[in-house]
Protein backbone atom coordinates (compact mmCIF):
# COMPACT_ATOMS: atom_id res chain seq x y z
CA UNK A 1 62.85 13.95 82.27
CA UNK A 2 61.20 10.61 81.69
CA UNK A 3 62.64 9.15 85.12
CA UNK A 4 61.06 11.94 86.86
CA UNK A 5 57.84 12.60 84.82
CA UNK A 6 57.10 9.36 83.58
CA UNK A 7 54.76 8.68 80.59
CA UNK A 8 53.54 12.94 81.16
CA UNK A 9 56.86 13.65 79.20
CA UNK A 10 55.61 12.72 76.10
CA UNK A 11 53.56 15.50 76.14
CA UNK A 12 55.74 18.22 77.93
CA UNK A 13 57.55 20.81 75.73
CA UNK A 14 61.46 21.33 76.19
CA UNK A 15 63.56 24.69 75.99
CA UNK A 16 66.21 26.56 76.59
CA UNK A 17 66.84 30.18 75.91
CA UNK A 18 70.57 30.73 76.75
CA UNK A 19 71.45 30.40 73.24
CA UNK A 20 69.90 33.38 72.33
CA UNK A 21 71.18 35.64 75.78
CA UNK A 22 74.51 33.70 76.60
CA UNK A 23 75.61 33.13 80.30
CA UNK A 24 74.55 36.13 82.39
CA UNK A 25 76.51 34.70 85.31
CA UNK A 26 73.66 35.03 87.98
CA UNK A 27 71.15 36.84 85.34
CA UNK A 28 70.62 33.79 83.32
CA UNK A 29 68.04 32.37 85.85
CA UNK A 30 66.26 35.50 85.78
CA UNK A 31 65.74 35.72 81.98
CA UNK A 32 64.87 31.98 81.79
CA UNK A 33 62.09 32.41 84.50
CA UNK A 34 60.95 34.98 82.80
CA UNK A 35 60.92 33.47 79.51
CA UNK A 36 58.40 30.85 81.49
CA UNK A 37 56.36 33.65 82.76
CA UNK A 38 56.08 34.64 79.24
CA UNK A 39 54.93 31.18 78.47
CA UNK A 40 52.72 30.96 81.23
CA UNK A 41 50.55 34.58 80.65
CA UNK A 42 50.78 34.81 76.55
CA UNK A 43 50.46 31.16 75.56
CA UNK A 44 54.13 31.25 73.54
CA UNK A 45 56.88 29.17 74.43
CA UNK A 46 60.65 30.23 73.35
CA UNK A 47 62.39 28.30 71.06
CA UNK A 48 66.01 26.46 71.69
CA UNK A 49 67.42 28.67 69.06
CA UNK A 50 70.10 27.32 66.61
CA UNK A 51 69.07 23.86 67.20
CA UNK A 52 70.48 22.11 64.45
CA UNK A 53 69.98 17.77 64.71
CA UNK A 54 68.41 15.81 67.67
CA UNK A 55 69.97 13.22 69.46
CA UNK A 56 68.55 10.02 68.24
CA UNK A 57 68.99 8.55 72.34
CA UNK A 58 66.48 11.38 73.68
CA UNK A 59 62.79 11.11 71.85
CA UNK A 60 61.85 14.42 74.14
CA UNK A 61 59.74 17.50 72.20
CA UNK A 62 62.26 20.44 72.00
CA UNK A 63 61.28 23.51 70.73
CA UNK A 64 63.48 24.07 67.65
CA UNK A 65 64.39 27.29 66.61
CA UNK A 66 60.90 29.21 65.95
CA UNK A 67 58.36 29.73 69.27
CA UNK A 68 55.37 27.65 69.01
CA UNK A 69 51.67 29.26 70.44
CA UNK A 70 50.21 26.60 73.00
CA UNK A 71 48.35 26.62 76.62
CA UNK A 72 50.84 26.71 78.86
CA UNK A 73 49.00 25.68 82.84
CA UNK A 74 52.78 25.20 84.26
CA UNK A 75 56.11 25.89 83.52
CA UNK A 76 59.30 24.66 85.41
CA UNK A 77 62.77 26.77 85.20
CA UNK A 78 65.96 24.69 85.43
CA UNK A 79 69.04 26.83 87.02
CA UNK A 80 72.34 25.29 87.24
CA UNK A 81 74.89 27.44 88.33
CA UNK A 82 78.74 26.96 89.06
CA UNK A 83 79.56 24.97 92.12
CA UNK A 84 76.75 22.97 92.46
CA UNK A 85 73.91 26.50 93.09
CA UNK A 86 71.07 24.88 91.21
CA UNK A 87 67.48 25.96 91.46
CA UNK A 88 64.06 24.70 90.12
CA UNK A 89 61.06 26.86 90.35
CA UNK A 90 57.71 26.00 89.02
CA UNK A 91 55.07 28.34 88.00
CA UNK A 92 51.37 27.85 87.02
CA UNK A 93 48.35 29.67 86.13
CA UNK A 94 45.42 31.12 88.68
């Protein structure tokens, strides 16, 4: 995140909702955009439920556990799928 957004990642929010859905094989990418279009339209992002200790190595701001209300302009979703099918898509208000 830092190599690619620089200083900006200080001030970008980080999470991941698979904990709470599990692996929907190709549906997981689905439900995680639309947990960013979520973000995007009502201003919450979703937690990274059962979060539990942060790595002391990675100083990024991950959502822990409990959404948190904020203005959300853009919002990237990270798919990595097996054998290599990844997918970023980035979103943004009008």
């Amino acid at each position: 995140m830092r190599e690619v957004f620089g200083a900006h990642a200080d001030r970008l929010m980080i999470s991941s909702t698979k904990s709470m859905h599990g692996h929907l094989i190709g549906g997981t990418g689905a439900v995680e955009m639309l947990a960013c279009i979520m973000a995007v339209r009502d201003g919450i992002v979703a937690p990274t439920s059962y979060f539990t200790a942060r790595d002391p190595e990675c100083d990024l701001d991950v959502v822990p556990n409990t959404a948190r209300q904020a203005q959300v302009r853009v919002a990237l979703s990270n798919a990595f799928a097996f054998g290599g099918l990844n997918a970023v898509l980035a979103l943004r208000s009008v």
